[in-house]
PDB file of N, CA and C in Angstrom:
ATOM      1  N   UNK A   1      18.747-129.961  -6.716  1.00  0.00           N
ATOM      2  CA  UNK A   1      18.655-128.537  -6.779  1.00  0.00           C
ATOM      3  C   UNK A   1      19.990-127.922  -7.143  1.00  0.00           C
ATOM      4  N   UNK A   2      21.023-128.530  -6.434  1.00  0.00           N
ATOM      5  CA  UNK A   2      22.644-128.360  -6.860  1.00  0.00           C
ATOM      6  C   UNK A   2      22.550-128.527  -8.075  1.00  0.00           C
ATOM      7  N   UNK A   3      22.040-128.926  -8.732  1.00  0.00           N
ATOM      8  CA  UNK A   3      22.295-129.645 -10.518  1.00  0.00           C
ATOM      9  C   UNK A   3      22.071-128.304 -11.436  1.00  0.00           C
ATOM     10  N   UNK A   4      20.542-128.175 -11.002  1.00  0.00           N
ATOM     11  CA  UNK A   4      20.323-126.964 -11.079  1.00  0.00           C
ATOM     12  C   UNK A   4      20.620-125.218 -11.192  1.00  0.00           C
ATOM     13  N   UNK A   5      21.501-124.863 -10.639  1.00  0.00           N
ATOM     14  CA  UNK A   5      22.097-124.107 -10.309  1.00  0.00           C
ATOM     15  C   UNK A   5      23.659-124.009 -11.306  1.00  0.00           C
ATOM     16  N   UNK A   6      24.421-125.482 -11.194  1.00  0.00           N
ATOM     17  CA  UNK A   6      25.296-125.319 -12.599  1.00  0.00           C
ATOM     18  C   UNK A   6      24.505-125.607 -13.749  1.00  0.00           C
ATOM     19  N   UNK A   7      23.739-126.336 -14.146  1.00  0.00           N
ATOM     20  CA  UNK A   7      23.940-125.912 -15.377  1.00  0.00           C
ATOM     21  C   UNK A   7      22.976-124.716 -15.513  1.00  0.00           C
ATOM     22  N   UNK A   8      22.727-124.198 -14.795  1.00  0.00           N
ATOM     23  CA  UNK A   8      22.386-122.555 -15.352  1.00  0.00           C
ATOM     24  C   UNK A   8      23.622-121.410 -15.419  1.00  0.00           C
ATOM     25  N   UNK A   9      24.312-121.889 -14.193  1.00  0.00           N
ATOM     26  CA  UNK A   9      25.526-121.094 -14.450  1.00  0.00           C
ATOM     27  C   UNK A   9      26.445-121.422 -15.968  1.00  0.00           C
ATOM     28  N   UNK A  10      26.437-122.650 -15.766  1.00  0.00           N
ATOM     29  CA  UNK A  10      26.682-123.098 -17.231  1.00  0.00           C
ATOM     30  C   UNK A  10      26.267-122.880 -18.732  1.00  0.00           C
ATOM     31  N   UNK A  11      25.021-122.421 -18.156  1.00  0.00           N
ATOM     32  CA  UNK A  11      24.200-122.019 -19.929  1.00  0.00           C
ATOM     33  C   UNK A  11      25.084-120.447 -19.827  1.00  0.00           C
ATOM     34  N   UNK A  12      24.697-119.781 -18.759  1.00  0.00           N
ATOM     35  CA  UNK A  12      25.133-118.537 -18.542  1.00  0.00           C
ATOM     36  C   UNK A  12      26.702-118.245 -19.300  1.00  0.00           C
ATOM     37  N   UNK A  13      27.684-119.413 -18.404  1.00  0.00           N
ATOM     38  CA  UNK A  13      28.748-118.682 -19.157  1.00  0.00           C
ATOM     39  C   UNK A  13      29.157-119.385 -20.724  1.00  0.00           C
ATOM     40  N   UNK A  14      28.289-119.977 -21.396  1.00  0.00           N
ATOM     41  CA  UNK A  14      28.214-120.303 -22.672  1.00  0.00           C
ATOM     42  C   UNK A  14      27.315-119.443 -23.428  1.00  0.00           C
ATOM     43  N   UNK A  15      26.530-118.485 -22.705  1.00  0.00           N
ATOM     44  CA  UNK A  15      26.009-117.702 -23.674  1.00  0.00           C
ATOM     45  C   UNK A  15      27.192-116.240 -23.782  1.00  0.00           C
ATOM     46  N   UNK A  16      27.814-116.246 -22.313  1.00  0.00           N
ATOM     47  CA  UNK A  16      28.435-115.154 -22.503  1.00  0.00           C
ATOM     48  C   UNK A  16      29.818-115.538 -23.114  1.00  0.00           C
ATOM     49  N   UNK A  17      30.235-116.453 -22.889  1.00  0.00           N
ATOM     50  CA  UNK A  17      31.589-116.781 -23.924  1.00  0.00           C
ATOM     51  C   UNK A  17      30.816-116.784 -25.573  1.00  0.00           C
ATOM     52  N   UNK A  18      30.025-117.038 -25.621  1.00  0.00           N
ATOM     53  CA  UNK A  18      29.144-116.671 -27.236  1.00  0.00           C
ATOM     54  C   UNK A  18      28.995-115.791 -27.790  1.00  0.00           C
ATOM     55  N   UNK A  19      28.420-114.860 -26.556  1.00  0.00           N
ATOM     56  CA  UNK A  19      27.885-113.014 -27.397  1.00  0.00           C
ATOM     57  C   UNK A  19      29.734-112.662 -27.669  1.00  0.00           C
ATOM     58  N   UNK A  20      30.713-113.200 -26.504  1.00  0.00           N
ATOM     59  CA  UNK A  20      31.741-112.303 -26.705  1.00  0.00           C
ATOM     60  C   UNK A  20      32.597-112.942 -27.789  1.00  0.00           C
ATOM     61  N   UNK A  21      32.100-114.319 -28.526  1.00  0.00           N
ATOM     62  CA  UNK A  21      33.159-114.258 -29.505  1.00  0.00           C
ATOM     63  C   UNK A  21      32.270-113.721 -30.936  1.00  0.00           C
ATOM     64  N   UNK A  22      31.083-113.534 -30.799  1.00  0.00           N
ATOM     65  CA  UNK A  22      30.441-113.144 -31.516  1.00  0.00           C
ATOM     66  C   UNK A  22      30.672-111.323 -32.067  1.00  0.00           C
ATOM     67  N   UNK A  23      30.797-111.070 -30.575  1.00  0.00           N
ATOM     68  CA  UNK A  23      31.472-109.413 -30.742  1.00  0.00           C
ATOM     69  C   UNK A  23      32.330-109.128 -30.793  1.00  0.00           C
ATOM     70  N   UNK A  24      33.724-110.039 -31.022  1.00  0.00           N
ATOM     71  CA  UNK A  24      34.861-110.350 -31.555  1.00  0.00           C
ATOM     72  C   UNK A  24      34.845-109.976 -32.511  1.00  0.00           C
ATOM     73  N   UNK A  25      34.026-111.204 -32.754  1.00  0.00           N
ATOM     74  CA  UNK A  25      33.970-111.531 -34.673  1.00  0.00           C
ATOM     75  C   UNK A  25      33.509-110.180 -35.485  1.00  0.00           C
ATOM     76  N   UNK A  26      32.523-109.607 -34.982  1.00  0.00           N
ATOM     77  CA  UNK A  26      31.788-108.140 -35.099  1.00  0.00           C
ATOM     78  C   UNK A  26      32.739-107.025 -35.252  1.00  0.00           C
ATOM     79  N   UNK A  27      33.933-107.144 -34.112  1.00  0.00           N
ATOM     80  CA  UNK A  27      34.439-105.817 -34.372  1.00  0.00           C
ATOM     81  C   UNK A  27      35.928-105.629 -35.165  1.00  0.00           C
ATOM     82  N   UNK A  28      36.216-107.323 -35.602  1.00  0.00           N
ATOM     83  CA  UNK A  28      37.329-107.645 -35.932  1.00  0.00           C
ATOM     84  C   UNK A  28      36.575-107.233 -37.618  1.00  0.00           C
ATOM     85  N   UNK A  29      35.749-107.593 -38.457  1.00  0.00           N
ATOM     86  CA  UNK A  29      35.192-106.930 -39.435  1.00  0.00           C
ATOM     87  C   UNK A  29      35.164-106.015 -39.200  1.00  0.00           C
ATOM     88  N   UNK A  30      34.443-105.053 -38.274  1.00  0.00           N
ATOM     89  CA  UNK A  30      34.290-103.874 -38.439  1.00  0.00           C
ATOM     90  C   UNK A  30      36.207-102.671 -38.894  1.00  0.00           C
ATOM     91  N   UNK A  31      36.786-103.516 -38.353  1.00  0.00           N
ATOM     92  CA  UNK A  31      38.001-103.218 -38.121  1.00  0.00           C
ATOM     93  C   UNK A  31      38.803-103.499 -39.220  1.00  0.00           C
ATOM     94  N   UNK A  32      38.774-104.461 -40.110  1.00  0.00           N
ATOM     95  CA  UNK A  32      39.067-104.759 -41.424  1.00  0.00           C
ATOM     96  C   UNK A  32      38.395-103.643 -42.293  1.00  0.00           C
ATOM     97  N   UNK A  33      36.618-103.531 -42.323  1.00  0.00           N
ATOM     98  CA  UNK A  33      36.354-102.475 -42.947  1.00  0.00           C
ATOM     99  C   UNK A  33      36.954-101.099 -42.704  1.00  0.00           C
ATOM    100  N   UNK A  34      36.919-100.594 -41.648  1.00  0.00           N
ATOM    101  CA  UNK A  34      37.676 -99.555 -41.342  1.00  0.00           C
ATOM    102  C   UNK A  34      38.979 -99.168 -41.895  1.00  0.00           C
ATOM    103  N   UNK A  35      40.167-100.114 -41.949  1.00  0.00           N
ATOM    104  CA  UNK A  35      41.327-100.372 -42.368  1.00  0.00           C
ATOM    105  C   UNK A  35      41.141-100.239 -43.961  1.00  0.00           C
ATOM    106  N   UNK A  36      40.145-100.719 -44.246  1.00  0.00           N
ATOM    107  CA  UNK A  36      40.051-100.609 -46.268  1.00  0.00           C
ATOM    108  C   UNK A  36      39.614 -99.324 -46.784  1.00  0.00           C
ATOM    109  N   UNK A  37      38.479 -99.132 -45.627  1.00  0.00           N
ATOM    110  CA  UNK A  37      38.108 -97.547 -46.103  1.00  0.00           C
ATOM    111  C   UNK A  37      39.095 -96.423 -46.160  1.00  0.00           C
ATOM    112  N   UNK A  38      39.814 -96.743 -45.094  1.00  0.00           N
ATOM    113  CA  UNK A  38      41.056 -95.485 -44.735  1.00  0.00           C
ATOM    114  C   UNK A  38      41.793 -95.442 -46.083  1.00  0.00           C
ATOM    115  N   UNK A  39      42.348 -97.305 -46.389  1.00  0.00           N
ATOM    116  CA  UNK A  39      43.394 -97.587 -47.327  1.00  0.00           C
ATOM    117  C   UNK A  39      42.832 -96.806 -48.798  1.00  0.00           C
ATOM    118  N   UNK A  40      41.391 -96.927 -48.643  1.00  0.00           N
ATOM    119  CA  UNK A  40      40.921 -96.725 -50.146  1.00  0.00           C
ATOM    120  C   UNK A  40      41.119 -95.036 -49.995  1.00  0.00           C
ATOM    121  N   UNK A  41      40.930 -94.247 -48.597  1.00  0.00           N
ATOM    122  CA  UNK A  41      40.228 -92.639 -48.791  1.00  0.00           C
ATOM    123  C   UNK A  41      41.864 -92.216 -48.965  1.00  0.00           C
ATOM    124  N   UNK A  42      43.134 -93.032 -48.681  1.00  0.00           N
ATOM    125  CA  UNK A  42      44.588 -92.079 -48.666  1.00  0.00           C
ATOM    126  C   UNK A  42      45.296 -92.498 -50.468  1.00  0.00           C
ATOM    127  N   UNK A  43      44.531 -93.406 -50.980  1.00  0.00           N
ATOM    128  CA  UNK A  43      44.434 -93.795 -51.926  1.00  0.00           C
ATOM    129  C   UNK A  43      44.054 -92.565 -52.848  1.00  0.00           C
ATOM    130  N   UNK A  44      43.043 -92.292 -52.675  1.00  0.00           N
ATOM    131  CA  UNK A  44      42.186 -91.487 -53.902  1.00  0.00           C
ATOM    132  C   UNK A  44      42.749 -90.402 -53.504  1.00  0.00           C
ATOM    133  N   UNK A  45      43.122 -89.893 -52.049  1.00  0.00           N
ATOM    134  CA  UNK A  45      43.678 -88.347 -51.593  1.00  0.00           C
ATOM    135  C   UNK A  45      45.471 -88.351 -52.554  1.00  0.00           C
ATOM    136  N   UNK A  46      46.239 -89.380 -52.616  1.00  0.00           N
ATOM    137  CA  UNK A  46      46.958 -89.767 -53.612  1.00  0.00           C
ATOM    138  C   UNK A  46      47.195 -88.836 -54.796  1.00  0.00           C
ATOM    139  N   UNK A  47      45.694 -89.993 -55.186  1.00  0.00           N
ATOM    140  CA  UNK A  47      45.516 -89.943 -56.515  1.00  0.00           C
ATOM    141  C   UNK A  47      45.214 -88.041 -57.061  1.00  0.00           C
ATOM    142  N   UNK A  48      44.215 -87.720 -56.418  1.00  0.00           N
ATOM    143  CA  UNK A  48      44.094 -86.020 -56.010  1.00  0.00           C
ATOM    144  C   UNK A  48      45.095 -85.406 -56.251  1.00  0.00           C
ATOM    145  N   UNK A  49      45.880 -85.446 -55.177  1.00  0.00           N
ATOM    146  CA  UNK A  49      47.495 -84.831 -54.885  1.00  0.00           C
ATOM    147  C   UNK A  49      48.113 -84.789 -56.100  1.00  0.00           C
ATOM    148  N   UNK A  50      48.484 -85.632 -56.899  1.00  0.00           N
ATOM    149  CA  UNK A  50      48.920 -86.429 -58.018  1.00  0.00           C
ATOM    150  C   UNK A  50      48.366 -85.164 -59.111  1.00  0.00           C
ATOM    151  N   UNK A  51      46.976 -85.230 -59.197  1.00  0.00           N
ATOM    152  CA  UNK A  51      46.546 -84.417 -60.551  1.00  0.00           C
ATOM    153  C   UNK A  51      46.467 -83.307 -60.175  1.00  0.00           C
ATOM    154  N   UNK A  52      46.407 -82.842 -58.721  1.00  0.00           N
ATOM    155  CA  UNK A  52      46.894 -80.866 -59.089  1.00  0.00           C
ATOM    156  C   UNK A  52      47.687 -81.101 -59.269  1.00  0.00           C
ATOM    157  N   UNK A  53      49.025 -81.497 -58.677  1.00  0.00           N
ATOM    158  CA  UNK A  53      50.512 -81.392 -58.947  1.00  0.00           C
ATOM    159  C   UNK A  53      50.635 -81.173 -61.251  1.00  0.00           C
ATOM    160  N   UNK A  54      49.852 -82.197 -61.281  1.00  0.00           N
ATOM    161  CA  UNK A  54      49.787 -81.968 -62.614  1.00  0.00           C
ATOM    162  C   UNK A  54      49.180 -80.930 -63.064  1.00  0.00           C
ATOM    163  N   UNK A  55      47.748 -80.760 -62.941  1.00  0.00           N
ATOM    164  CA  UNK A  55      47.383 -78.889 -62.939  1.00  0.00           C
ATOM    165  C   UNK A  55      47.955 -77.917 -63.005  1.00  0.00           C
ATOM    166  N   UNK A  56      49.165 -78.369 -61.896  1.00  0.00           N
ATOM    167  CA  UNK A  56      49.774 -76.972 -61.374  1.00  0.00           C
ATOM    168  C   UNK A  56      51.343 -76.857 -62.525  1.00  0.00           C
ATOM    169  N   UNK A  57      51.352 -78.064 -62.798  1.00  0.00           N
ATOM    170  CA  UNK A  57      52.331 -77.923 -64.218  1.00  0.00           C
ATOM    171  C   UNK A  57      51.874 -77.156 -65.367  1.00  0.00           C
ATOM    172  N   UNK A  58      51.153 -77.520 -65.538  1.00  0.00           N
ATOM    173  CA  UNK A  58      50.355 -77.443 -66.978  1.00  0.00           C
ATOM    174  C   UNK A  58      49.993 -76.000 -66.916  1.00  0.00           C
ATOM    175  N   UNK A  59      49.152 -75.161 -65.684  1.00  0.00           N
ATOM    176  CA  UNK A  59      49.198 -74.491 -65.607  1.00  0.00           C
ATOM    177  C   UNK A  59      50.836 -73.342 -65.557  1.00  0.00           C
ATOM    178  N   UNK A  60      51.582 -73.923 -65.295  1.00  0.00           N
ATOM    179  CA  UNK A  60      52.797 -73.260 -65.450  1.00  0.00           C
ATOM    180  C   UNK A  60      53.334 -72.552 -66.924  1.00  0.00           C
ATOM    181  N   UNK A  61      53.148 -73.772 -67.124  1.00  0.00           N
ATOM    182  CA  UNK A  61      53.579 -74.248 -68.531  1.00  0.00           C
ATOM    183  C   UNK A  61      52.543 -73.182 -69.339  1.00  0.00           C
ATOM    184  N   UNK A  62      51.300 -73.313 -68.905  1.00  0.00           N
ATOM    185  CA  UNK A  62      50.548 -71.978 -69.946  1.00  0.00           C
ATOM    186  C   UNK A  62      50.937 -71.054 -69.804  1.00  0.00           C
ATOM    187  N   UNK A  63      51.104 -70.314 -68.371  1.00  0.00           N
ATOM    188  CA  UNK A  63      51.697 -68.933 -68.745  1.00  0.00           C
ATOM    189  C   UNK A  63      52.737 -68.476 -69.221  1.00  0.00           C
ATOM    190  N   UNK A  64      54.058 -69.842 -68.976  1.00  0.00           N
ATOM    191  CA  UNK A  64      55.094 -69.391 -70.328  1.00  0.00           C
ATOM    192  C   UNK A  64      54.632 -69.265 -71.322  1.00  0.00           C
ATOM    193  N   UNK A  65      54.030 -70.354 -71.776  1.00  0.00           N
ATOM    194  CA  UNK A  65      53.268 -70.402 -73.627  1.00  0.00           C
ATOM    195  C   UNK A  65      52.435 -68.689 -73.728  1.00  0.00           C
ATOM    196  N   UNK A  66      52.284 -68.759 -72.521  1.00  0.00           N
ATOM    197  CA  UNK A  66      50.854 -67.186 -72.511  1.00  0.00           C
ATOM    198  C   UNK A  66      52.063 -66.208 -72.746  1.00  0.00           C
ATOM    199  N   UNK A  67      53.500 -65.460 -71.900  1.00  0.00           N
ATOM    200  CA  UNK A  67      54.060 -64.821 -72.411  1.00  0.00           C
ATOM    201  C   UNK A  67      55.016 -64.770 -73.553  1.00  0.00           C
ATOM    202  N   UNK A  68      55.532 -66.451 -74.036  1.00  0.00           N
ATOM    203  CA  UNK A  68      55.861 -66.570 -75.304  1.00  0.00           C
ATOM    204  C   UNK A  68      55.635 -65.849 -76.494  1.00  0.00           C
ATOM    205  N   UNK A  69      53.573 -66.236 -76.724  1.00  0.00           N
ATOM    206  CA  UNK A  69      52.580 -65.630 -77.464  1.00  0.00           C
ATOM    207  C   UNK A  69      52.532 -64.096 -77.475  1.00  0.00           C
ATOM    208  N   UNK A  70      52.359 -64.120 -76.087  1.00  0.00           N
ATOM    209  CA  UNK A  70      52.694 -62.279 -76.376  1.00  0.00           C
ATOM    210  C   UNK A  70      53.893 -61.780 -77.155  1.00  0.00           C
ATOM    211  N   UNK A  71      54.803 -62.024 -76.679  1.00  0.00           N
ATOM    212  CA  UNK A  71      56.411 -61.795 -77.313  1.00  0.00           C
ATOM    213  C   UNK A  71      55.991 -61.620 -79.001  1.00  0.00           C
ATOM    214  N   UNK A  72      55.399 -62.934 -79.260  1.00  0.00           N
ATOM    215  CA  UNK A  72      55.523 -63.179 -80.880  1.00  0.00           C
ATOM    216  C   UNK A  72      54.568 -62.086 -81.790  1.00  0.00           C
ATOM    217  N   UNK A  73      53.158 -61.786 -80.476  1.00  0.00           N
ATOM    218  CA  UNK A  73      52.269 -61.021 -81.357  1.00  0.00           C
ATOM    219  C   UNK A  73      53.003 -59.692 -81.306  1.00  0.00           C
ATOM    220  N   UNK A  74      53.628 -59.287 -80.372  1.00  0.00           N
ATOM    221  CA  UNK A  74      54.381 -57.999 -80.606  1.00  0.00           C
ATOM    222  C   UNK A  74      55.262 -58.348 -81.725  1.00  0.00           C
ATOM    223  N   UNK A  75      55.999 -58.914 -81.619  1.00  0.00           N
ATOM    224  CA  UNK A  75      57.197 -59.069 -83.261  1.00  0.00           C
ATOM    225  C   UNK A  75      56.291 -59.070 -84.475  1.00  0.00           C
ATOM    226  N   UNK A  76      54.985 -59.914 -84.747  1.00  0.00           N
ATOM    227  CA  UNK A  76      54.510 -59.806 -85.631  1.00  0.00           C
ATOM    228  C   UNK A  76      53.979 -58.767 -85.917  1.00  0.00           C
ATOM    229  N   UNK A  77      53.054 -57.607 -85.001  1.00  0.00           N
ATOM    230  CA  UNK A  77      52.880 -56.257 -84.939  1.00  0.00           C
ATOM    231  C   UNK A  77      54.020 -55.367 -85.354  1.00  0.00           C
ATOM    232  N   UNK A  78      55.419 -55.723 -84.884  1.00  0.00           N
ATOM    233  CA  UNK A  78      56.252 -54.647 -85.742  1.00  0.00           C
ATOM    234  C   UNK A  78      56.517 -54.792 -86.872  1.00  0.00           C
ATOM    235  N   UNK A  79      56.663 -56.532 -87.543  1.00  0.00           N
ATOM    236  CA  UNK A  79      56.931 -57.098 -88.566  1.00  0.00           C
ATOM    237  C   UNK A  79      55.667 -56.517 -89.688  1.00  0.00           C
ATOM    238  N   UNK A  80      54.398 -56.310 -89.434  1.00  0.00           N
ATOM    239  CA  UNK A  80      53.234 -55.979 -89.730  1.00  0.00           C
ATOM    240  C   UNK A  80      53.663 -54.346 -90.469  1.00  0.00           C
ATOM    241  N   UNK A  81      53.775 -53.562 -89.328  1.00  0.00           N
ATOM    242  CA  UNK A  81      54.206 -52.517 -89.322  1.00  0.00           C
ATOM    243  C   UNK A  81      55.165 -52.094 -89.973  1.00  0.00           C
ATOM    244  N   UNK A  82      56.616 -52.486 -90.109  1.00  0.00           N
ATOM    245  CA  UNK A  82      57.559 -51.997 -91.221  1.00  0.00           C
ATOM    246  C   UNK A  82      57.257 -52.533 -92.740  1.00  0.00           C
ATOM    247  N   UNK A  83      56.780 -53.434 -93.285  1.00  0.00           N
ATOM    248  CA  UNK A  83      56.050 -54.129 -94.142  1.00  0.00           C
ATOM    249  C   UNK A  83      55.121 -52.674 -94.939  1.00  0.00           C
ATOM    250  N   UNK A  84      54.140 -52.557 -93.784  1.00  0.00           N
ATOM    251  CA  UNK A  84      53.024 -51.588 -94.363  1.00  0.00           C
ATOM    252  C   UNK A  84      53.911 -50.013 -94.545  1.00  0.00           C
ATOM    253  N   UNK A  85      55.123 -49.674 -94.088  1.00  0.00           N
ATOM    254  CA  UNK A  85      55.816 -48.590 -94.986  1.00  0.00           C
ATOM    255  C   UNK A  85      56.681 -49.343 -95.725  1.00  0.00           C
ATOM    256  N   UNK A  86      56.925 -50.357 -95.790  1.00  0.00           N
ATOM    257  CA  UNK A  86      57.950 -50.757 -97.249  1.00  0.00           C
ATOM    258  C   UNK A  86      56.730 -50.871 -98.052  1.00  0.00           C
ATOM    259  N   UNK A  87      55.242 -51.465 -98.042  1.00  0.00           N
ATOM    260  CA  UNK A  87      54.550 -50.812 -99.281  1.00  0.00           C
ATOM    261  C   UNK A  87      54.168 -49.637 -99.763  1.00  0.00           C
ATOM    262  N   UNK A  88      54.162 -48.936 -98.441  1.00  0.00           N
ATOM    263  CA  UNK A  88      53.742 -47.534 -98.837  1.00  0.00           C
ATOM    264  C   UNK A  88      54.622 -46.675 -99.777  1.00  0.00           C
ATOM    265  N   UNK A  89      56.182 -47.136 -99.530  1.00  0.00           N
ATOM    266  CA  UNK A  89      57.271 -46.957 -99.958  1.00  0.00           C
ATOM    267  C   UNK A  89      57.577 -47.195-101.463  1.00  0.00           C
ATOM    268  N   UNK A  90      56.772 -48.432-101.577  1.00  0.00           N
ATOM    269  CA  UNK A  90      57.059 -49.290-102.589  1.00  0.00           C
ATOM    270  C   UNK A  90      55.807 -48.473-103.703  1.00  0.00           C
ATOM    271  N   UNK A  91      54.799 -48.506-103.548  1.00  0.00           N
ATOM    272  CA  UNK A  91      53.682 -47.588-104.045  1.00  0.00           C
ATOM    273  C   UNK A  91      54.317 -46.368-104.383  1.00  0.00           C
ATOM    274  N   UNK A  92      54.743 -45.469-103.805  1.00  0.00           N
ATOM    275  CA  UNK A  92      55.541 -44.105-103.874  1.00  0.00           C
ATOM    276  C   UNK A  92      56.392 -44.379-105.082  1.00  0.00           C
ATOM    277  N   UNK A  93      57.140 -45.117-104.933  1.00  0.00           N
ATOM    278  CA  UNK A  93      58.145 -45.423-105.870  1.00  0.00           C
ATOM    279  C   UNK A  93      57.742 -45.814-107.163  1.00  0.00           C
ATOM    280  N   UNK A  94      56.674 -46.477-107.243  1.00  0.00           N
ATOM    281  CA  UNK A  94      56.396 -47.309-108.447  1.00  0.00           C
ATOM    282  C   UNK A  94      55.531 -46.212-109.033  1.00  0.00           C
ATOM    283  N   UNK A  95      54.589 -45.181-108.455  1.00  0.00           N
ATOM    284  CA  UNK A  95      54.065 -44.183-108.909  1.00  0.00           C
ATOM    285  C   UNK A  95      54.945 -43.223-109.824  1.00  0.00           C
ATOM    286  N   UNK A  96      56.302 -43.075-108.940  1.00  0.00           N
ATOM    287  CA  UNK A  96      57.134 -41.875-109.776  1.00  0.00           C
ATOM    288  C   UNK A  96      58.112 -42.862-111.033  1.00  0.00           C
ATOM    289  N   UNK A  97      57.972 -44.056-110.796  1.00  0.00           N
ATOM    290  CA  UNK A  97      58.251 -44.375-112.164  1.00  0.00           C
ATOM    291  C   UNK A  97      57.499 -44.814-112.909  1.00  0.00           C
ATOM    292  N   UNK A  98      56.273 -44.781-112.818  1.00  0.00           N
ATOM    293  CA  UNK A  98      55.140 -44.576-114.482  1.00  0.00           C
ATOM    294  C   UNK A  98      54.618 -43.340-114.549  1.00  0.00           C
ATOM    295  N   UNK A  99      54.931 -42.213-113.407  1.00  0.00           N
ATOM    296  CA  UNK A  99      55.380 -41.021-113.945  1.00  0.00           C
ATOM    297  C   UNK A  99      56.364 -40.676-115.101  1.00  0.00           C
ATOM    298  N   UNK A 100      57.461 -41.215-114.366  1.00  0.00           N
ATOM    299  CA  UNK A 100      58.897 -41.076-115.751  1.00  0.00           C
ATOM    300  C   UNK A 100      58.556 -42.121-116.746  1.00  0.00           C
ATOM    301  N   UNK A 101      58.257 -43.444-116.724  1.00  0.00           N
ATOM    302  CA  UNK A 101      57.796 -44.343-117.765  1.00  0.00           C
ATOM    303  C   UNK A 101      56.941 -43.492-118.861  1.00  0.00           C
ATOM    304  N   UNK A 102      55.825 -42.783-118.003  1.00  0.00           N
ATOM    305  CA  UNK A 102      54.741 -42.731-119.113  1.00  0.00           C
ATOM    306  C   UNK A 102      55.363 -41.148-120.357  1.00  0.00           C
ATOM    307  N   UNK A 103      56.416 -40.822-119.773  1.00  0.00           N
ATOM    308  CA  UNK A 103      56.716 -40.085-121.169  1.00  0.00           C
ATOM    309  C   UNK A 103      57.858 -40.578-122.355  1.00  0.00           C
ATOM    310  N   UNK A 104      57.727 -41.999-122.232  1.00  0.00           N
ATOM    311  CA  UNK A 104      58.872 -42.649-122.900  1.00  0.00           C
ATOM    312  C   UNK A 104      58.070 -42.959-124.064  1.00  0.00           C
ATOM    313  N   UNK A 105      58.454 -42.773-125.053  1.00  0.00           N
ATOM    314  CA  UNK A 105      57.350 -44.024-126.024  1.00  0.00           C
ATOM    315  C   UNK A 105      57.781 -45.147-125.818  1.00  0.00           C
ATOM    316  N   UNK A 106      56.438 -46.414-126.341  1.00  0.00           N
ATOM    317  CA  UNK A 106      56.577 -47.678-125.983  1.00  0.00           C
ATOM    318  C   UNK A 106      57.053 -48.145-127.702  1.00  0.00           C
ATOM    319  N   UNK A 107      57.733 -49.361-127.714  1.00  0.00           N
ATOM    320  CA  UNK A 107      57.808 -49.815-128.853  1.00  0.00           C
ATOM    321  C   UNK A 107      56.214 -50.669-130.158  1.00  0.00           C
TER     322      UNK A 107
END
């Protein structure tokens, strides 16, 4: 009956030295996965970080180019502008000399 009694205690603590290296084994994966997921999510948060920073260049960078552009369309607007009285000018002028031309005889 003594016999009895160990090896049940015996199955007993071989099942429980079992489940517990079993739930070892269980949480030591779980724990590796955990560790990769993190590694992978500070990874891509990185990678994120990384391309606004670039966004936020680029975006910089446009609104110089944006008030550059302005600058130039104003110069070209005045450039536009003195142009259209040097023809108007130029018209005026060329009128009053085939005014005076046209009483010359031609050869």
């Amino acid at each position: 009956m003594l016999v009895y009694v160990w090896v049940t205690l015996a199955v007993s603590a071989a099942v429980v030295v079992g489940t517990t290296v079993f739930a070892l084994g269980r949480g030591l994966t779980a724990w590796r996965a955990f560790r990769r997921l993190r590694r992978h999510a500070f990874d891509g948060l990185d990678d994120v970080s990384r391309r606004v920073m670039g966004i936020e260049r680029r975006l910089a960078t446009a609104g110089a180019s944006a008030a550059r552009l302005d600058r130039a369309r104003a110069e070209l607007q005045d450039s536009l502008a003195t142009a259209a009285v040097l023809a108007s000018a130029f018209g005026e002028a060329r009128t009053v000399v085939s005014r005076v031309t046209g009483f010359m005889p031609r050869k």
